[in-house]
N, C-alpha and C. Protein backbone atom coordinates (compact mmCIF):
# COMPACT_ATOMS: atom_id res chain seq x y z
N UNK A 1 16.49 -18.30 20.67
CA UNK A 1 15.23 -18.89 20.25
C UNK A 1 14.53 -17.95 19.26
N UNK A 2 15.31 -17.90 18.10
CA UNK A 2 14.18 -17.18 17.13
C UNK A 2 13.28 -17.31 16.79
N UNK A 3 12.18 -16.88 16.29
CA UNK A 3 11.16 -16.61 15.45
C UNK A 3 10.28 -17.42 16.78
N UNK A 4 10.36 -17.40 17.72
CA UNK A 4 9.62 -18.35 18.88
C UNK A 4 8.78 -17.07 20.01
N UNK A 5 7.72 -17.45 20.10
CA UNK A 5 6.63 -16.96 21.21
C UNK A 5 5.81 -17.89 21.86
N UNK A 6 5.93 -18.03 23.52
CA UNK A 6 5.24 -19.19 24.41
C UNK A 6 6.04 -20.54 23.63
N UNK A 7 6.88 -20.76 23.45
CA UNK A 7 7.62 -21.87 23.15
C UNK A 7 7.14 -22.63 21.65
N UNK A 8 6.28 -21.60 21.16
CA UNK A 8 5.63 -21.91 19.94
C UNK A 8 6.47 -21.17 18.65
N UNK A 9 6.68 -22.55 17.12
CA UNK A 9 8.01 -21.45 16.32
C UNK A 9 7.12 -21.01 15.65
N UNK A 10 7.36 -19.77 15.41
CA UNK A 10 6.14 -18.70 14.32
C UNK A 10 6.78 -18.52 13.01
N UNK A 11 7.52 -19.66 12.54
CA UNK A 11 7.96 -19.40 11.12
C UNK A 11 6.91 -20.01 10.33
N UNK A 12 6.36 -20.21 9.97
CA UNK A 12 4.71 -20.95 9.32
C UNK A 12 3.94 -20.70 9.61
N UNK A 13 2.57 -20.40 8.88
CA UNK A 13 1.40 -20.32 9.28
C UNK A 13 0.69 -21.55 10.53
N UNK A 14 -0.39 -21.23 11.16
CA UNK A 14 -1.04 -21.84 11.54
C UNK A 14 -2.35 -22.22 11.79
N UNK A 15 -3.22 -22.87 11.35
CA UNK A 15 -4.52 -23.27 11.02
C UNK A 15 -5.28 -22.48 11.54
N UNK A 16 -6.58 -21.95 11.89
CA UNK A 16 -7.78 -21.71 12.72
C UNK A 16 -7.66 -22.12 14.05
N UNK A 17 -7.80 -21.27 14.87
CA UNK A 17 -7.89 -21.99 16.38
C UNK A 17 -6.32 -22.72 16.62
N UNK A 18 -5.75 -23.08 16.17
CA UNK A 18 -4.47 -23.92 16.57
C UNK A 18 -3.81 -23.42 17.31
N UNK A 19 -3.59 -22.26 17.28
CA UNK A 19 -2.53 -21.22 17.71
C UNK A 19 -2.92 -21.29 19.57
N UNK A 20 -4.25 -20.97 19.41
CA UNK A 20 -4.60 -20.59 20.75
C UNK A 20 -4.78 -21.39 21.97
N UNK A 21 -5.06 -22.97 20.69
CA UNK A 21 -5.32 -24.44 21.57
C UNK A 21 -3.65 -24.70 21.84
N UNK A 22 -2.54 -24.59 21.73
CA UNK A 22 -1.44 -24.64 21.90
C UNK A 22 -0.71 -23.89 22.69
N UNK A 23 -1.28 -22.45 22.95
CA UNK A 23 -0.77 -21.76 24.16
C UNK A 23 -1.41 -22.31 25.65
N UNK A 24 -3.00 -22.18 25.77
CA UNK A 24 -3.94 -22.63 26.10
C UNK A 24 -3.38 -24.50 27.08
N UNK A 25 -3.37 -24.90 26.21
CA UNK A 25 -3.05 -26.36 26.43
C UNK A 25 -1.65 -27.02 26.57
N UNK A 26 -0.77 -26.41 25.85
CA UNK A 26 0.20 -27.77 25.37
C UNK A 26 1.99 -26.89 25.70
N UNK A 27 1.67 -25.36 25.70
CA UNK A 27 2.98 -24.95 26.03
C UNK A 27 2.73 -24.44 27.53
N UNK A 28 1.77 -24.54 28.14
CA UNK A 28 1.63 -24.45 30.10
C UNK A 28 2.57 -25.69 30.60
N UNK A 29 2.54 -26.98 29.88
CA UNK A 29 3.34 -27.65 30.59
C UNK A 29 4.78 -27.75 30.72
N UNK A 30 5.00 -27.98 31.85
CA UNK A 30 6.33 -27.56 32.47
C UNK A 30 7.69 -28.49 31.44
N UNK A 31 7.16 -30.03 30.94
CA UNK A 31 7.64 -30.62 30.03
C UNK A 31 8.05 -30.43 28.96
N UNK A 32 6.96 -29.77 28.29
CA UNK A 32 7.06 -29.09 27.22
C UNK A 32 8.25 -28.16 26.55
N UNK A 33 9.29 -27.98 26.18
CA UNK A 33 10.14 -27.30 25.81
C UNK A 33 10.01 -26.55 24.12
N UNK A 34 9.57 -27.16 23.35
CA UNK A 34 9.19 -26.52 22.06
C UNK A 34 8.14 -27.12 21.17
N UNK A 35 7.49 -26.44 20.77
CA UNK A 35 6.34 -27.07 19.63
C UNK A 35 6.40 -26.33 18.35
N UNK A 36 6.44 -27.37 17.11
CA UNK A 36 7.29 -26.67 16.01
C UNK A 36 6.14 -27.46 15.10
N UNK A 37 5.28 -26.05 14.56
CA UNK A 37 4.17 -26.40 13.73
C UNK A 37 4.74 -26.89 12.09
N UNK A 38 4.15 -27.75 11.24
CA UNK A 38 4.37 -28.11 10.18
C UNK A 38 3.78 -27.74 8.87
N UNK A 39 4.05 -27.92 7.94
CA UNK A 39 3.27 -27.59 6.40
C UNK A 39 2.03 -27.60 6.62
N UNK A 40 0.29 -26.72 5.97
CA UNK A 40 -0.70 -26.94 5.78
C UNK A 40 -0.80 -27.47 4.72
N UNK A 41 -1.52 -28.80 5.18
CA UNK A 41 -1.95 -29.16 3.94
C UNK A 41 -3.58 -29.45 3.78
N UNK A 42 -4.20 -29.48 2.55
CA UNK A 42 -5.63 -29.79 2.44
C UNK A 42 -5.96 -30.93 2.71
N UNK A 43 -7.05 -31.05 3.30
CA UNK A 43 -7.30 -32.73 3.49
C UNK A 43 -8.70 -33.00 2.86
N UNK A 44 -9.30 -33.94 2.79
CA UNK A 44 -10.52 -34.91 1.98
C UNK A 44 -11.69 -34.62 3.00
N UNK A 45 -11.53 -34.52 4.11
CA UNK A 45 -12.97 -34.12 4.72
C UNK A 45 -12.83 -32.52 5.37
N UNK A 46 -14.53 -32.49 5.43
CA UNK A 46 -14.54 -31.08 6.42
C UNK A 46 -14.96 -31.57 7.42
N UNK A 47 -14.40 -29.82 8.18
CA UNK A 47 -15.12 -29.77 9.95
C UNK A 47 -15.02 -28.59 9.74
N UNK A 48 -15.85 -27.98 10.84
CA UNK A 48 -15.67 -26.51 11.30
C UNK A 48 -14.50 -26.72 12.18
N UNK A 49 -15.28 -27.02 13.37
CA UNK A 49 -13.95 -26.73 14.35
C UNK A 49 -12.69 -27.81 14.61
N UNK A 50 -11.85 -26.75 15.20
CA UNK A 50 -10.34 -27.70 15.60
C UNK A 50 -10.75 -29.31 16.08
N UNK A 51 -9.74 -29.66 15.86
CA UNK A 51 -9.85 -30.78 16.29
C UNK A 51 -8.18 -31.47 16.53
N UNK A 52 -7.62 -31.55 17.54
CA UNK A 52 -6.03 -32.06 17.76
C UNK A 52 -6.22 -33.34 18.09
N UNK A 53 -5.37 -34.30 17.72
CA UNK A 53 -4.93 -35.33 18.11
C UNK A 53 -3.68 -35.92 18.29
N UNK A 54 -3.33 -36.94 19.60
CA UNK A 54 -1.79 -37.00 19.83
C UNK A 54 -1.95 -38.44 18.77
N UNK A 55 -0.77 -38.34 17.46
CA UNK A 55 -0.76 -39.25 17.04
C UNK A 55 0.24 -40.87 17.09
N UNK A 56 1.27 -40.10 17.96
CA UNK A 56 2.55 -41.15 17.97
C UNK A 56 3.71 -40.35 18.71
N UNK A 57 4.50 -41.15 19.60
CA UNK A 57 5.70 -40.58 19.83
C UNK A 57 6.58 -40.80 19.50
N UNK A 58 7.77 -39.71 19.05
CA UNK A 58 9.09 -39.64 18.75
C UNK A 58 10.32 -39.66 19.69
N UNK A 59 11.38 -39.97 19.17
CA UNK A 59 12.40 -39.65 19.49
C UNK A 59 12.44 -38.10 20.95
N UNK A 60 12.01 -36.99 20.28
CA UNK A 60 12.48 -36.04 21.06
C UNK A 60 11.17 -35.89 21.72
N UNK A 61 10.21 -36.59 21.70
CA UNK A 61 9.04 -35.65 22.03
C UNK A 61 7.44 -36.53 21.58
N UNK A 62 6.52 -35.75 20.54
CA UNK A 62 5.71 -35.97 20.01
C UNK A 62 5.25 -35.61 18.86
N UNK A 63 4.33 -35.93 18.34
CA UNK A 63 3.42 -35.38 16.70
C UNK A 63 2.24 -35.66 16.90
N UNK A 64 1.57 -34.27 16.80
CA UNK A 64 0.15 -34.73 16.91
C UNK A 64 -0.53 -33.81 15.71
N UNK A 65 -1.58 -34.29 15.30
CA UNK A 65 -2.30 -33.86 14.14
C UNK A 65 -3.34 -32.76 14.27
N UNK A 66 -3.07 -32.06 13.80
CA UNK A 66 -4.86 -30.71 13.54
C UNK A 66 -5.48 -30.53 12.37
N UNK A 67 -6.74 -30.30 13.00
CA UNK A 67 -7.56 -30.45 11.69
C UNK A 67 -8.47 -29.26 12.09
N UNK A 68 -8.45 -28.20 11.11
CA UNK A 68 -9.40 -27.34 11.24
C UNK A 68 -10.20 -27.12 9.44
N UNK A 69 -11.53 -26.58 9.54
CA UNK A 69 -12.27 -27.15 8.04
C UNK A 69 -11.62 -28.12 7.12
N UNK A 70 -11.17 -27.76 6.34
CA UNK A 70 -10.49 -28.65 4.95
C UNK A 70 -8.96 -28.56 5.43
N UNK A 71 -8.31 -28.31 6.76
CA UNK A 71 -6.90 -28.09 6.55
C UNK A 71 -6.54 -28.98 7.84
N UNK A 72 -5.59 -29.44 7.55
CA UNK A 72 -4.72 -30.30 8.22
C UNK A 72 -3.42 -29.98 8.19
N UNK A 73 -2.86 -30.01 9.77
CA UNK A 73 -1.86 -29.31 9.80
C UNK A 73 -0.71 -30.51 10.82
N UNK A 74 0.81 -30.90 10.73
CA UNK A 74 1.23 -31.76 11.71
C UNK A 74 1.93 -30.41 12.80
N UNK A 75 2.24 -31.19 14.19
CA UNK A 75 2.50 -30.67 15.09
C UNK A 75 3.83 -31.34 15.64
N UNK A 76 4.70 -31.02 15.85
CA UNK A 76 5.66 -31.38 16.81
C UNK A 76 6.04 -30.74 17.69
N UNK A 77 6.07 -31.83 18.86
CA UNK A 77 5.92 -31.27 20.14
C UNK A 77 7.64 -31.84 20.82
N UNK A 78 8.32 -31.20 21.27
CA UNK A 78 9.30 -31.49 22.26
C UNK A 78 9.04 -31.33 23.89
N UNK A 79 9.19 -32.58 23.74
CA UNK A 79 8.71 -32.64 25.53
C UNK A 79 9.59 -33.81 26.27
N UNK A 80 9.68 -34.06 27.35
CA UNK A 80 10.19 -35.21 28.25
C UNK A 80 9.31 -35.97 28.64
N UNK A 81 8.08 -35.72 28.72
CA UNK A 81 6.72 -36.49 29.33
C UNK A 81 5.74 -36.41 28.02
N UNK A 82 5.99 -37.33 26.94
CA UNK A 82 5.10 -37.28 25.69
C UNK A 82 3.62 -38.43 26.69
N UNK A 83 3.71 -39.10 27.48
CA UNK A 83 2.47 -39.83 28.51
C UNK A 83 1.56 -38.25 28.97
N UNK A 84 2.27 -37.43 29.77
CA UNK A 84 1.75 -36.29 30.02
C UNK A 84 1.03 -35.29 29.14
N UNK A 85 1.54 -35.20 28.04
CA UNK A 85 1.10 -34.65 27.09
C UNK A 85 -0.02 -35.08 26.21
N UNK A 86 -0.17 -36.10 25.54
CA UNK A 86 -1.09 -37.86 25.79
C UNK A 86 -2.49 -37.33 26.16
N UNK A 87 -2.24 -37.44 27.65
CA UNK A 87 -3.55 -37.02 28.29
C UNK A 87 -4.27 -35.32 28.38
N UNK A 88 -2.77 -34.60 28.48
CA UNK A 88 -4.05 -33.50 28.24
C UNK A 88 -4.10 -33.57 26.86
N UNK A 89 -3.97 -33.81 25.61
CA UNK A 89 -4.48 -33.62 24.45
C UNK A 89 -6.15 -34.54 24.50
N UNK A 90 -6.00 -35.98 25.02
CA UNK A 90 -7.46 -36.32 25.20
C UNK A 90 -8.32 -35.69 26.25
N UNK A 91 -7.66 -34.92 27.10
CA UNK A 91 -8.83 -34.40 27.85
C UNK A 91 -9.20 -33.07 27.66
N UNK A 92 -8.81 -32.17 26.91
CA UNK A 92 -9.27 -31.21 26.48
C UNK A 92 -10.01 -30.71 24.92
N UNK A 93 -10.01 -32.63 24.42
CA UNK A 93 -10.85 -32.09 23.17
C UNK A 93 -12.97 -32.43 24.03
């Protein structure tokens, strides 16, 4: 498992706050097997703070979206329980 810490891949940057809402939240679960952050890109509105959302499930897992000020970042999540995952992403924003 290279370039990997807490099941998180550290080959890419990662937004404000993301890092920590992902140890914190999303790699404690036992389901969870890898979360593999994506390109930053700029987006059209601001915020200060984080903001995650589960947007759709995949094949292996999930994708959920972050948004910290002007940056938007995608998330993929490998898990067996993307329902489990679901809910704690809505209950911890």
């Amino acid at each position: 498992m290279k370039h990997r810490k807490n099941k998180i891949k550290r080959e890419h940057g990662i937004i404000k706050g993301l890092k920590r809402f992902l140890e914190d939240n999303v790699s404690s679960l036992d389901s969870v097997e890898g979360i593999i952050p994506g390109e930053i890109k700029v987006g059209k509105t601001k915020g200060e703070n984080l903001v995650v959302r589960y947007k759709y499930s995949t094949i292996s897992g999930a994708k959920l979206i972050a948004r910290s000020g002007t940056s938007v970042q995608e998330v993929f999540v490998i898990t067996s329980d993307a329902d489990k995952l679901k809910e704690e992403i809505e209950n911890s924003q």
